[in-house]
C-alpha atoms as a PDB file:
ATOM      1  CA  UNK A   1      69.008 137.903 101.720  1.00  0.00           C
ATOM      2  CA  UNK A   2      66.304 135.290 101.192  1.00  0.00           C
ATOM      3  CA  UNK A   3      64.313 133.772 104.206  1.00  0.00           C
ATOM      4  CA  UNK A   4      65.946 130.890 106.191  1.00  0.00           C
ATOM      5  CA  UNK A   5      65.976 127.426 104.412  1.00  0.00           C
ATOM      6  CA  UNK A   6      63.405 124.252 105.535  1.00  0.00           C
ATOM      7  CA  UNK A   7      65.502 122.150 107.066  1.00  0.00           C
ATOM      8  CA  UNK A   8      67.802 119.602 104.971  1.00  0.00           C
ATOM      9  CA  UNK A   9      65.928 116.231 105.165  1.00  0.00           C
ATOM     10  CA  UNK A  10      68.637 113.142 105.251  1.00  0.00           C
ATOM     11  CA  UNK A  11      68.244 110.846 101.984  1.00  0.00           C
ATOM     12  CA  UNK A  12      69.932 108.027 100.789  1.00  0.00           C
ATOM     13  CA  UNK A  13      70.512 106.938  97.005  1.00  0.00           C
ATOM     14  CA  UNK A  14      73.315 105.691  94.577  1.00  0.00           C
ATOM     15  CA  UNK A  15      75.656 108.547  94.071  1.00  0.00           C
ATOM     16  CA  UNK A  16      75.557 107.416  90.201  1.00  0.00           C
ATOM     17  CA  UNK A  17      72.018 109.301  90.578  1.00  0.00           C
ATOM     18  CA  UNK A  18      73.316 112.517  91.413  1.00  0.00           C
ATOM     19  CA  UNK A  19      74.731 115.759  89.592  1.00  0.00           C
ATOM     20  CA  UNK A  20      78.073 117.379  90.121  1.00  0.00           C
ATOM     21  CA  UNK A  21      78.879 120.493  89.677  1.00  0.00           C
ATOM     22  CA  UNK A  22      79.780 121.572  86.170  1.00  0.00           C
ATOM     23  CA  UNK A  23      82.065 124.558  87.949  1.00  0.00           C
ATOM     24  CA  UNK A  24      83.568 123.714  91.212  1.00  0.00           C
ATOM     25  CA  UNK A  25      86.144 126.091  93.121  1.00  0.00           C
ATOM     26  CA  UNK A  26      87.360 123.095  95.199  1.00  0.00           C
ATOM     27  CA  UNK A  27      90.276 120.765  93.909  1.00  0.00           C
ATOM     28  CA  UNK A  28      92.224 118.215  95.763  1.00  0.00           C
ATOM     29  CA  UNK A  29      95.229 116.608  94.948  1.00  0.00           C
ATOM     30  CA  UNK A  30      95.814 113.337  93.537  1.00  0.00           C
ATOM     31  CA  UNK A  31      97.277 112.043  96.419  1.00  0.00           C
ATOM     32  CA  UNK A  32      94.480 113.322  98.890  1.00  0.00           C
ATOM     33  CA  UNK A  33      91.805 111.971  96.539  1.00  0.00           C
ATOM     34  CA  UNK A  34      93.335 108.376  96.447  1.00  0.00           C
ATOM     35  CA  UNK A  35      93.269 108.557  99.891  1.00  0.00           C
ATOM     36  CA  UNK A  36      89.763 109.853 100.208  1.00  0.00           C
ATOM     37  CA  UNK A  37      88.697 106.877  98.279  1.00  0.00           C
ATOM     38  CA  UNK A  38      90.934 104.533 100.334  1.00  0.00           C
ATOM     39  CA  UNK A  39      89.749 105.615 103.052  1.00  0.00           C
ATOM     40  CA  UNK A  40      85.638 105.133 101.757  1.00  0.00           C
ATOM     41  CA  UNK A  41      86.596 101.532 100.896  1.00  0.00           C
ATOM     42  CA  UNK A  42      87.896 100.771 104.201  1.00  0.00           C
ATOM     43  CA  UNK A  43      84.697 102.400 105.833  1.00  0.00           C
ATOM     44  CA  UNK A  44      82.499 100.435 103.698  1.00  0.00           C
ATOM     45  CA  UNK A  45      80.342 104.403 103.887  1.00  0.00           C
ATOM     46  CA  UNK A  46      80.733 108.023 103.703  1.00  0.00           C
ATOM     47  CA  UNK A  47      81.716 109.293 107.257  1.00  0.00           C
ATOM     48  CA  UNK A  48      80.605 113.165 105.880  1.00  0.00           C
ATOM     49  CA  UNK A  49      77.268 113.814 104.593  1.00  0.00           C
ATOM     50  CA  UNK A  50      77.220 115.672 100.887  1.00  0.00           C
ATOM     51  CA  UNK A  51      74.599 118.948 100.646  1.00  0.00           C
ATOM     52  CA  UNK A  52      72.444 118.247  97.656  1.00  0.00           C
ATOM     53  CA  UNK A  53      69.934 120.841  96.351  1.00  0.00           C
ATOM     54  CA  UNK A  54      66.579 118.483  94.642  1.00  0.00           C
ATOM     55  CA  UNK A  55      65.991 120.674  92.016  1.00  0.00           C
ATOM     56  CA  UNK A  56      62.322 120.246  91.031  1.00  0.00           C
ATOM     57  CA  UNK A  57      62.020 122.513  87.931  1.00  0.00           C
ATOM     58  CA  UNK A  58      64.817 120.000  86.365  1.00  0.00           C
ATOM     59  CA  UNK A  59      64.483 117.001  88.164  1.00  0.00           C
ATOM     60  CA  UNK A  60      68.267 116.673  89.277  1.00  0.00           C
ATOM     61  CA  UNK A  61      69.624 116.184  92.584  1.00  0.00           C
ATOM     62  CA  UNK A  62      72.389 118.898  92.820  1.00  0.00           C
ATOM     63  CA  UNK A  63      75.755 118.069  94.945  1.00  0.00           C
ATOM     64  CA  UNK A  64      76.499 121.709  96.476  1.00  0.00           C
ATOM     65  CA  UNK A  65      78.725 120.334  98.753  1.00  0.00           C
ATOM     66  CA  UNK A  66      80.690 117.089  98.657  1.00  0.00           C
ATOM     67  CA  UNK A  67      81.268 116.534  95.155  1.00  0.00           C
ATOM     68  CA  UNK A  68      84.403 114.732  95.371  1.00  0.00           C
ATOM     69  CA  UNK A  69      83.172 112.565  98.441  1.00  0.00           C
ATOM     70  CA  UNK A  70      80.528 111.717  95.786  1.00  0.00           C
ATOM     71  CA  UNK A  71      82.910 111.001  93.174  1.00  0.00           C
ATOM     72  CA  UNK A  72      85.577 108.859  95.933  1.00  0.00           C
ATOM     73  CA  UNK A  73      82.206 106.925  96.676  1.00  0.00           C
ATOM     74  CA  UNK A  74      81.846 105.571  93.318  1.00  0.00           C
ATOM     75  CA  UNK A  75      85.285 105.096  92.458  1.00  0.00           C
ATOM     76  CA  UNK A  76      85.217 102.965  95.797  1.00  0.00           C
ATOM     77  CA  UNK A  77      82.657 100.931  94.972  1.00  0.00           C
ATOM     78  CA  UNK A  78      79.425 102.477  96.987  1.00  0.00           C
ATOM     79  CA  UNK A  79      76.086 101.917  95.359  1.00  0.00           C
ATOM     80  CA  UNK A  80      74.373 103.437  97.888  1.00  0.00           C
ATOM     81  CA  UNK A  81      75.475 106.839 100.435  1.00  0.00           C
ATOM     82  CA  UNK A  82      73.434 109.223 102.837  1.00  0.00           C
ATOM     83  CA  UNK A  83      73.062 112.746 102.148  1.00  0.00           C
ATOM     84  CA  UNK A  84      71.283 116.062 103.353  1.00  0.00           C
ATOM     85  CA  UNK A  85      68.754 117.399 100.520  1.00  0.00           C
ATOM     86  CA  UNK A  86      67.344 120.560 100.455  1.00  0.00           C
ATOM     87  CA  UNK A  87      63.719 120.904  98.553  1.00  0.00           C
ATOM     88  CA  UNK A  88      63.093 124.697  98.347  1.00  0.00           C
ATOM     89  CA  UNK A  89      64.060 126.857  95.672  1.00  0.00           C
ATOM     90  CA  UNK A  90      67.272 128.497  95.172  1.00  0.00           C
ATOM     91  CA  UNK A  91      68.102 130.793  93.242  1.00  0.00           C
ATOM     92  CA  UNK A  92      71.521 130.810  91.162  1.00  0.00           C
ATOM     93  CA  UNK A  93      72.619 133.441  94.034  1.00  0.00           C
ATOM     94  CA  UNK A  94      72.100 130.744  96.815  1.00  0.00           C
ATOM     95  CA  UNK A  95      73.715 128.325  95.060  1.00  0.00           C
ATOM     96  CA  UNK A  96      76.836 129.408  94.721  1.00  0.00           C
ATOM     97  CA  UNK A  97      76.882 130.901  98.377  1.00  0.00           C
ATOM     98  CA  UNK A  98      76.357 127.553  99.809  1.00  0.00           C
ATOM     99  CA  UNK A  99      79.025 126.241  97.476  1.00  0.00           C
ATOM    100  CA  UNK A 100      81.784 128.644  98.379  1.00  0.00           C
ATOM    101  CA  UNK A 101      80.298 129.312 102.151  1.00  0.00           C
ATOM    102  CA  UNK A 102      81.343 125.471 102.668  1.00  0.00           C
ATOM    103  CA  UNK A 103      84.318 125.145 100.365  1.00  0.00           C
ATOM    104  CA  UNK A 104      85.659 128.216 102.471  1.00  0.00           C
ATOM    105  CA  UNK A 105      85.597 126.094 105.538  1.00  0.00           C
ATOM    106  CA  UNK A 106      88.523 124.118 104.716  1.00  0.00           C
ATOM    107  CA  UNK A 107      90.864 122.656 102.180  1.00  0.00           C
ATOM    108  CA  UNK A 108      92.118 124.058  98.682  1.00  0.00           C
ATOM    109  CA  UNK A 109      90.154 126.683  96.194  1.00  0.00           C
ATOM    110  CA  UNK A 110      91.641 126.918  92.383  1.00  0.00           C
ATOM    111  CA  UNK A 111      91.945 130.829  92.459  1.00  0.00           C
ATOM    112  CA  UNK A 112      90.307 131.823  88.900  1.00  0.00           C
ATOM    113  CA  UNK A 113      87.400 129.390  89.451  1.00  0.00           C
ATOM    114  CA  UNK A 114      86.923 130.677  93.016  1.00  0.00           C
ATOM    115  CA  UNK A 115      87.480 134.359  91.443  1.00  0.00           C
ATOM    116  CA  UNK A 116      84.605 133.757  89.092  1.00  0.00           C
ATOM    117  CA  UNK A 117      81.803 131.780  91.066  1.00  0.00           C
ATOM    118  CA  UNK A 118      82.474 135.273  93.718  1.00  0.00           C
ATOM    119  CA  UNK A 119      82.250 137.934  91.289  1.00  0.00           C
ATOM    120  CA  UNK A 120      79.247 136.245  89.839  1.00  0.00           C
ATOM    121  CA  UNK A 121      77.841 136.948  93.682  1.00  0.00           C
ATOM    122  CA  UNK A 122      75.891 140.488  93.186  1.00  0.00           C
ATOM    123  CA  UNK A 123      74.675 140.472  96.316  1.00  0.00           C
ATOM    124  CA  UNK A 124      76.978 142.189  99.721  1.00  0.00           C
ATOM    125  CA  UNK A 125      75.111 139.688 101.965  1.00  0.00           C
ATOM    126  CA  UNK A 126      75.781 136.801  99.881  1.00  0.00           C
ATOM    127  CA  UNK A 127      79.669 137.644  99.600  1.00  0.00           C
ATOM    128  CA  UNK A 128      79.507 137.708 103.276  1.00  0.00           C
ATOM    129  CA  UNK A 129      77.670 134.499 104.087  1.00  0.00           C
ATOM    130  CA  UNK A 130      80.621 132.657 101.711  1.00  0.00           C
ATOM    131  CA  UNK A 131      83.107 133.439 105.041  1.00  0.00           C
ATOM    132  CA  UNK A 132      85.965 133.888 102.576  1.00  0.00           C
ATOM    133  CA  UNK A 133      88.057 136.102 104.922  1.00  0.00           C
ATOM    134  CA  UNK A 134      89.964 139.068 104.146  1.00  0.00           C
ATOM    135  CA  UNK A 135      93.251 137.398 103.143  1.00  0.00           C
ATOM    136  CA  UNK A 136      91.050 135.467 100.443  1.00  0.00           C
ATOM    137  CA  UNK A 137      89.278 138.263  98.998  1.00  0.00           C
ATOM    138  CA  UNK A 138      93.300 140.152  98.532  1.00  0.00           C
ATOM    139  CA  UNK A 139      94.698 136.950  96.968  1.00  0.00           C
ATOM    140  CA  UNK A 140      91.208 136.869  94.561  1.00  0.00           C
ATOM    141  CA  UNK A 141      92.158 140.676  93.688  1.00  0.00           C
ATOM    142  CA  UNK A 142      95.531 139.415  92.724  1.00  0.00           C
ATOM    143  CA  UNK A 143      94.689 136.287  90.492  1.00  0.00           C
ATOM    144  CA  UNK A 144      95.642 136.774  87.069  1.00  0.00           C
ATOM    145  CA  UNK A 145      93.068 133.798  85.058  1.00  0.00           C
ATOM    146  CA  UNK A 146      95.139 133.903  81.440  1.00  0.00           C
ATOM    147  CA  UNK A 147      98.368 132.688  82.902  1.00  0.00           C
ATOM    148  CA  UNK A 148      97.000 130.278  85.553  1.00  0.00           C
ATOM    149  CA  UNK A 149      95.734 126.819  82.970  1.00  0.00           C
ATOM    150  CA  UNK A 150      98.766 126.519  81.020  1.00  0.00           C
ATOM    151  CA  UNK A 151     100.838 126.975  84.054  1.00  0.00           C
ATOM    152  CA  UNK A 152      99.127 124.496  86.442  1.00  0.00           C
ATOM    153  CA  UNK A 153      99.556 122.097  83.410  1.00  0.00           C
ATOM    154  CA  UNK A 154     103.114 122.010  83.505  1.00  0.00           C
ATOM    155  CA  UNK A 155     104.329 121.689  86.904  1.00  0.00           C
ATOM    156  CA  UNK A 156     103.181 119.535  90.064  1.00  0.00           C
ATOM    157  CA  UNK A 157     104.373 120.534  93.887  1.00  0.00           C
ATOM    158  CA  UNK A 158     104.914 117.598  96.302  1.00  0.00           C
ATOM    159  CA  UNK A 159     105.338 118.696  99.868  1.00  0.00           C
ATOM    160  CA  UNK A 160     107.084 116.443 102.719  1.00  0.00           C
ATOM    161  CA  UNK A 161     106.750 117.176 106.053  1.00  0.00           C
ATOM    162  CA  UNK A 162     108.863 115.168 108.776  1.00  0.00           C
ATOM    163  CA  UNK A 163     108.247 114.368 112.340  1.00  0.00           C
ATOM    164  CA  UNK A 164     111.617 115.380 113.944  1.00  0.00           C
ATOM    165  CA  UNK A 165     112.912 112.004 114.725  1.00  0.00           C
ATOM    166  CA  UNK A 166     112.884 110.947 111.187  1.00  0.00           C
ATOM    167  CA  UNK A 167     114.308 114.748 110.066  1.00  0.00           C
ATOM    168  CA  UNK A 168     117.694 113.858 110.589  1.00  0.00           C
ATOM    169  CA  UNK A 169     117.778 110.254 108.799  1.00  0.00           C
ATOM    170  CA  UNK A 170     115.841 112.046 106.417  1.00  0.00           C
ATOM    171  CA  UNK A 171     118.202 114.871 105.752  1.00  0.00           C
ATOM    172  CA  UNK A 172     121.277 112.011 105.711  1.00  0.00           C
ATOM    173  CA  UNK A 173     119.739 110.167 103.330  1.00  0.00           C
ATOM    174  CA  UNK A 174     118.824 113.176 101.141  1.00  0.00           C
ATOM    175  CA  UNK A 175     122.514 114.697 100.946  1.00  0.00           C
ATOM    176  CA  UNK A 176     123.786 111.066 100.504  1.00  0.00           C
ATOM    177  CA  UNK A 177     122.132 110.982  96.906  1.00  0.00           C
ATOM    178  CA  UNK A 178     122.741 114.575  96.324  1.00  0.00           C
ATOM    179  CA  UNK A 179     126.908 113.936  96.931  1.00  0.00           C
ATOM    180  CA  UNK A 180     127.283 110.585  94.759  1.00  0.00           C
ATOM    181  CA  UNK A 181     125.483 112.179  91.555  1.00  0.00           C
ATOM    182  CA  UNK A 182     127.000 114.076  88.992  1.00  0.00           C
ATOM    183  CA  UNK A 183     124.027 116.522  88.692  1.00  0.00           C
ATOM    184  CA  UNK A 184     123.440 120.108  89.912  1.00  0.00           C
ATOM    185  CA  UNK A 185     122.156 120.512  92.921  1.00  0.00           C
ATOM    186  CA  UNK A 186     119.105 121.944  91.679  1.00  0.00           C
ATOM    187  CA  UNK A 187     115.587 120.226  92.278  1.00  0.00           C
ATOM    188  CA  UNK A 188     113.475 120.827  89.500  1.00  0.00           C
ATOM    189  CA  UNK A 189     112.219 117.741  88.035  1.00  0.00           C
ATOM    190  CA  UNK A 190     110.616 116.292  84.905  1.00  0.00           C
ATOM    191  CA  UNK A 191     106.831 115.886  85.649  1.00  0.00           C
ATOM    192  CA  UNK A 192     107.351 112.463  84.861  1.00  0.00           C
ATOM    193  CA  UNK A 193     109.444 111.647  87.828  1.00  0.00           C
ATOM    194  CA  UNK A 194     105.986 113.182  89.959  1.00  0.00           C
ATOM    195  CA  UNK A 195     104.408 109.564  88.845  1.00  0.00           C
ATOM    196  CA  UNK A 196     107.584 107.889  89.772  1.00  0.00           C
ATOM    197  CA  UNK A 197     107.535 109.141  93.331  1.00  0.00           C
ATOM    198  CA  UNK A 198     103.695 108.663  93.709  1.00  0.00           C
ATOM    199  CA  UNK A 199     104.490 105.093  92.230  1.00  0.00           C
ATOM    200  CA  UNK A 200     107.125 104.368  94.670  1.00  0.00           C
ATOM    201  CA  UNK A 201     104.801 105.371  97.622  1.00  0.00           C
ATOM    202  CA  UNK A 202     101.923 103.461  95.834  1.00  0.00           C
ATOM    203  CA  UNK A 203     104.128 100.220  95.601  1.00  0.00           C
ATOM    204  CA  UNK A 204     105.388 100.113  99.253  1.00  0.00           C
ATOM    205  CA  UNK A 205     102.208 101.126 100.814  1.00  0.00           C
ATOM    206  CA  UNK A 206     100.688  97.875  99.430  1.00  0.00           C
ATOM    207  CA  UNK A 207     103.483  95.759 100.122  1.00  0.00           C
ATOM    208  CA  UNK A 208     103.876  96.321 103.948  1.00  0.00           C
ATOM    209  CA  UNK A 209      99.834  97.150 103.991  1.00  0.00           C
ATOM    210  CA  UNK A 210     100.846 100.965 105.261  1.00  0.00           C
ATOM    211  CA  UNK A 211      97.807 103.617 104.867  1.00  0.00           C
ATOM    212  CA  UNK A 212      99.368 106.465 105.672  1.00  0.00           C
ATOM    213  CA  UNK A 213     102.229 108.009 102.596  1.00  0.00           C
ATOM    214  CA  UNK A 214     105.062 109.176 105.241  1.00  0.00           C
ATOM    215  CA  UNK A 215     105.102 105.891 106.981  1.00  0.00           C
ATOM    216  CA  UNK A 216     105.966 104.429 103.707  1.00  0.00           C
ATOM    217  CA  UNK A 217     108.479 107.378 102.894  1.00  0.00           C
ATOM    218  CA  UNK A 218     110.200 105.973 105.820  1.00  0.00           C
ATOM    219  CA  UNK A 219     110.306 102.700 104.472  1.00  0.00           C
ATOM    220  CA  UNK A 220     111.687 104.072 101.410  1.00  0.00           C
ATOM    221  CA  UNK A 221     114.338 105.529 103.250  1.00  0.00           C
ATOM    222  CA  UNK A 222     115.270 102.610 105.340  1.00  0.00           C
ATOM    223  CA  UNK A 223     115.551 100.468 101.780  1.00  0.00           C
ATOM    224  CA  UNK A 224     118.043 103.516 100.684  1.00  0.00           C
ATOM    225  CA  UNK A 225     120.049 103.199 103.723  1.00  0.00           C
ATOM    226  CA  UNK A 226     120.655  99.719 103.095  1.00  0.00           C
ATOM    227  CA  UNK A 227     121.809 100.052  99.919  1.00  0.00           C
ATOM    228  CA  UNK A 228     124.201 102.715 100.457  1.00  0.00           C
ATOM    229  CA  UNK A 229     127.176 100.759  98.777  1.00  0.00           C
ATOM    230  CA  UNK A 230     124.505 100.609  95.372  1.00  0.00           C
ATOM    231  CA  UNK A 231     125.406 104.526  95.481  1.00  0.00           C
ATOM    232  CA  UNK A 232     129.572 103.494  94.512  1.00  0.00           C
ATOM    233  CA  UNK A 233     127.791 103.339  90.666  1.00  0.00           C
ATOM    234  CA  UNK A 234     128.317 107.030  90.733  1.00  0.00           C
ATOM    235  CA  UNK A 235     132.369 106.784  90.967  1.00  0.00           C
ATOM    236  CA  UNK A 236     134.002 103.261  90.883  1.00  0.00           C
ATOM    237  CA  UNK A 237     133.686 100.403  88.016  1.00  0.00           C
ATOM    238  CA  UNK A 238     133.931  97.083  89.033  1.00  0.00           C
ATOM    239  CA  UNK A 239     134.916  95.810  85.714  1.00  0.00           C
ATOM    240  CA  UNK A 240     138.343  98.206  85.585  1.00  0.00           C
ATOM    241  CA  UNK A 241     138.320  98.176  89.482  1.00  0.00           C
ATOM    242  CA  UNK A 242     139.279 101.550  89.717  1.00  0.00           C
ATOM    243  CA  UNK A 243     137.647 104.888  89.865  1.00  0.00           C
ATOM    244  CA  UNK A 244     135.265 105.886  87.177  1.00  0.00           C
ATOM    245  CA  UNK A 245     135.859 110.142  87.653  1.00  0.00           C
ATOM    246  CA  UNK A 246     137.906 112.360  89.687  1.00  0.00           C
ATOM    247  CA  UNK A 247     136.609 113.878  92.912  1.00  0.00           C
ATOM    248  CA  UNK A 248     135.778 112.901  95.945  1.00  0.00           C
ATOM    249  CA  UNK A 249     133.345 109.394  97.168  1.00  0.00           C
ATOM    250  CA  UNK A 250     131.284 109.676 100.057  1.00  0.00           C
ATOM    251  CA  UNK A 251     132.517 106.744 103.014  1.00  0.00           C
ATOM    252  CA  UNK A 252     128.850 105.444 103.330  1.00  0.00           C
ATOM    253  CA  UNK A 253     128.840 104.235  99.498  1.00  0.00           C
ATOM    254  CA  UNK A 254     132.460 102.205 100.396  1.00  0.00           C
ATOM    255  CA  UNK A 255     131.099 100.594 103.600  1.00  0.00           C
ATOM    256  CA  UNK A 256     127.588 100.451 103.345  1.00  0.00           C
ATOM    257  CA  UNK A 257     127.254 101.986 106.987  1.00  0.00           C
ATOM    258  CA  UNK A 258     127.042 105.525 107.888  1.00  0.00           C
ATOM    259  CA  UNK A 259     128.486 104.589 112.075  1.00  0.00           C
ATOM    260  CA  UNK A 260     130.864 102.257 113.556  1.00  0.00           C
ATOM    261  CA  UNK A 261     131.432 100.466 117.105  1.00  0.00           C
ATOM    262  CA  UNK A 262     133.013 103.095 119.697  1.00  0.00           C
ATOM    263  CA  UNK A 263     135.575 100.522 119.691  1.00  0.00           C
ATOM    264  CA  UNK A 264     136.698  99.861 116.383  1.00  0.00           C
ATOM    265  CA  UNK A 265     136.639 103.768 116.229  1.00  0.00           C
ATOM    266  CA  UNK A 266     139.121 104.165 118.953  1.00  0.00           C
ATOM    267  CA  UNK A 267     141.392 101.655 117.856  1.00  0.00           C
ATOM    268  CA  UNK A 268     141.629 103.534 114.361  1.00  0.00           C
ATOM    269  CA  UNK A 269     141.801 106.384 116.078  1.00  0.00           C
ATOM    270  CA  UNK A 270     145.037 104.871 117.926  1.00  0.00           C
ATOM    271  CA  UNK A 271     146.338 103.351 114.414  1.00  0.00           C
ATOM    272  CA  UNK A 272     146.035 106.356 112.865  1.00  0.00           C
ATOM    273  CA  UNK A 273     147.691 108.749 114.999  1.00  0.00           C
ATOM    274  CA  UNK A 274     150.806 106.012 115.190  1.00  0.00           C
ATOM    275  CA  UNK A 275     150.926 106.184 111.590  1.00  0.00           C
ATOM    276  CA  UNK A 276     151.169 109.982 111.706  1.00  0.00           C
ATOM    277  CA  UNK A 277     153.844 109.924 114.465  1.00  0.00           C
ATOM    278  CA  UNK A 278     155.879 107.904 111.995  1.00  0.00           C
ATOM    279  CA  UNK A 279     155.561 110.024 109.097  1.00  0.00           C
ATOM    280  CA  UNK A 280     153.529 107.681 106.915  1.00  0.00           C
ATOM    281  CA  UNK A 281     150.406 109.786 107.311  1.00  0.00           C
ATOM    282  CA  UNK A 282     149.694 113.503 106.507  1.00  0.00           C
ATOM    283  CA  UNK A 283     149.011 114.964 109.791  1.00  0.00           C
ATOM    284  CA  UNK A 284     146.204 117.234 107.856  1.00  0.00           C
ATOM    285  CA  UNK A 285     144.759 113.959 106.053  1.00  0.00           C
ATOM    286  CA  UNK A 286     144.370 110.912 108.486  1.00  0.00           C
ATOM    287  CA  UNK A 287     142.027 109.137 105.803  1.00  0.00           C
ATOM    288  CA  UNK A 288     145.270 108.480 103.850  1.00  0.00           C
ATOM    289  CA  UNK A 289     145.491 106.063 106.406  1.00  0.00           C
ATOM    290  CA  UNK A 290     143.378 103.917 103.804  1.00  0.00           C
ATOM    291  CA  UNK A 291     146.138 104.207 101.026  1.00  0.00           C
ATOM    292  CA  UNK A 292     148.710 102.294 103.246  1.00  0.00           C
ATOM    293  CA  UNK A 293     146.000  99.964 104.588  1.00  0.00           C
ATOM    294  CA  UNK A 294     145.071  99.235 100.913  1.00  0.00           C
ATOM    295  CA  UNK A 295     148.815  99.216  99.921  1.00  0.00           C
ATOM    296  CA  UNK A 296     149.374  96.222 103.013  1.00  0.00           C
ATOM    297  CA  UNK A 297     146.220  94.683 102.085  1.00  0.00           C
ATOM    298  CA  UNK A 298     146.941  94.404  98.199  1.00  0.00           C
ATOM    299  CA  UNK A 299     150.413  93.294  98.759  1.00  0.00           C
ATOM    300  CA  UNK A 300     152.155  96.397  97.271  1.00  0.00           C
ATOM    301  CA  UNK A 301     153.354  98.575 100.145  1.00  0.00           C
ATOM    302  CA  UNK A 302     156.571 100.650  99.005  1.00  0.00           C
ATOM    303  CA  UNK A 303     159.537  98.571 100.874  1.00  0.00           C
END
């Protein structure tokens, strides 16, 4: 291992000036990089400093570390950032050990580019300085690179985590949807419905001025809950008014509410038990309670 570096010197330049990496082991989602730029705009400045090698032999300002920071700053407008630059030589070696050492820090490494900056690492002690852990090193041992292009090409995972006071509504809302349409109840989806969702997110966040993508999730879900009765599309036409398939509807999509008054509930609690004392009512099915409410209602009841 070489002797220890001079120490980084802060610069500042336009990040149009500098050089990204033509190989890079770190990727971040779509999402996380519109947010990364978002969040530069707001800031008006980077609020982490990029490592940048000033290569003299070629004249190029390297980013080691930071290259999509770099990238967010220009897409947000920045003409100018702050970085750390680092003026001795470094061999190809060094290079990628600072790369990987900081990409191993945190956030996401594509497995066959990460697999093939390491093995290109000769050296034991420059393995070690990366910090890649032995759980890393396994899943690297495991990475098969033909199958991994095509297949990140054709799929796209979207993870959604809830607090647990908006798990429930959530989850309600969810198996709403699920029990009005006629689909499976599997969730694989056409890639195209990925831009649909990011869309959706996209177009509330900017029209209640939200930053943050679960807030406006919840949004999402509060517009869904009050147009529950939208969902009756799935079984009932209003041209024929009558029931578009067989099966079952869920209550929500009739009433547009999921809860009623304690009161109201007790008193069709009362009305409904009456009706089974008198033998209008299946004891086993007190929602047929609605057939002779709809019978008296429309006029029709059998004499």
């Amino acid at each position: 291992m070489t002797d220890q570096l001079t120490q980084p010197t802060y610069t500042e330049g336009d990040p149009r000036d500098l050089t990204l990496l033509d190989l890079n082991a770190r990727f971040l989602p779509h999402e996380t990089f519109k947010q990364l730029v978002e969040n530069i705009r707001r800031d008006g400045c980077l609020t982490s400093t990029p490592l940048v090698w000033n290569d003299a032999e070629s004249g190029r300002r390297i980013v080691l570390s930071g290259n999509h920071r770099t990238m967010a700053s220009i897409e947000a407008g920045l003409t100018r950032i702050g970085w750390l630059e680092i003026t001795d030589p470094l061999p190809r070696q060094r290079q990628i050990a600072l790369q990987l050492s900081h990409n191993a820090i945190a956030g996401q490494d594509d497995p066959a580019i990460l697999k093939e900056l390491y093995e290109e690492l000769e050296s034991v002690e420059w393995r070690q300085y990366t910090a890649l852990d032995d759980k890393a090193l396994e899943l690297l041992e495991k990475v098969d690179v033909g199958g991994l292009g095509e297949a990140n090409l054709d799929f796209a995972t979207i993870s959604i985590v809830f607090l647990p006071d908006e798990l429930e509504r959530a989850e309600a809302a969810l198996d709403e949807a699920k029990k009005t349409a006629t689909a499976d109840a599997r969730w694989g989806l056409a890639l195209t419905q990925y831009d649909g969702v990011l869309n959706a997110l996209e177009t509330t966040r900017a029209a209640y001025k939200i930053g943050n993508s679960a807030t406006a999730f919840g949004v999402i879900l509060d517009l869904f809950e009050r147009h529950l009765t939208d969902l009756a599309d799935g079984w009932y036409d209003p041209q024929a008014r009558a029931a578009s398939r067989d099966g079952t509807a869920p209550i929500e999509t009739v009433f547009g509410i999921r809860e009623i008054p304690t009161a109201t509930a007790a008193a069709l609690r009362k009305t409904i038990t009456d009706l089974v004392h008198a033998g209008d009512v299946p004891e086993d099915e007190p929602w047929r309670a609605l057939d002779v409410w709809a019978g008296t209602a429309g006029g029709d009841e059998e004499e």
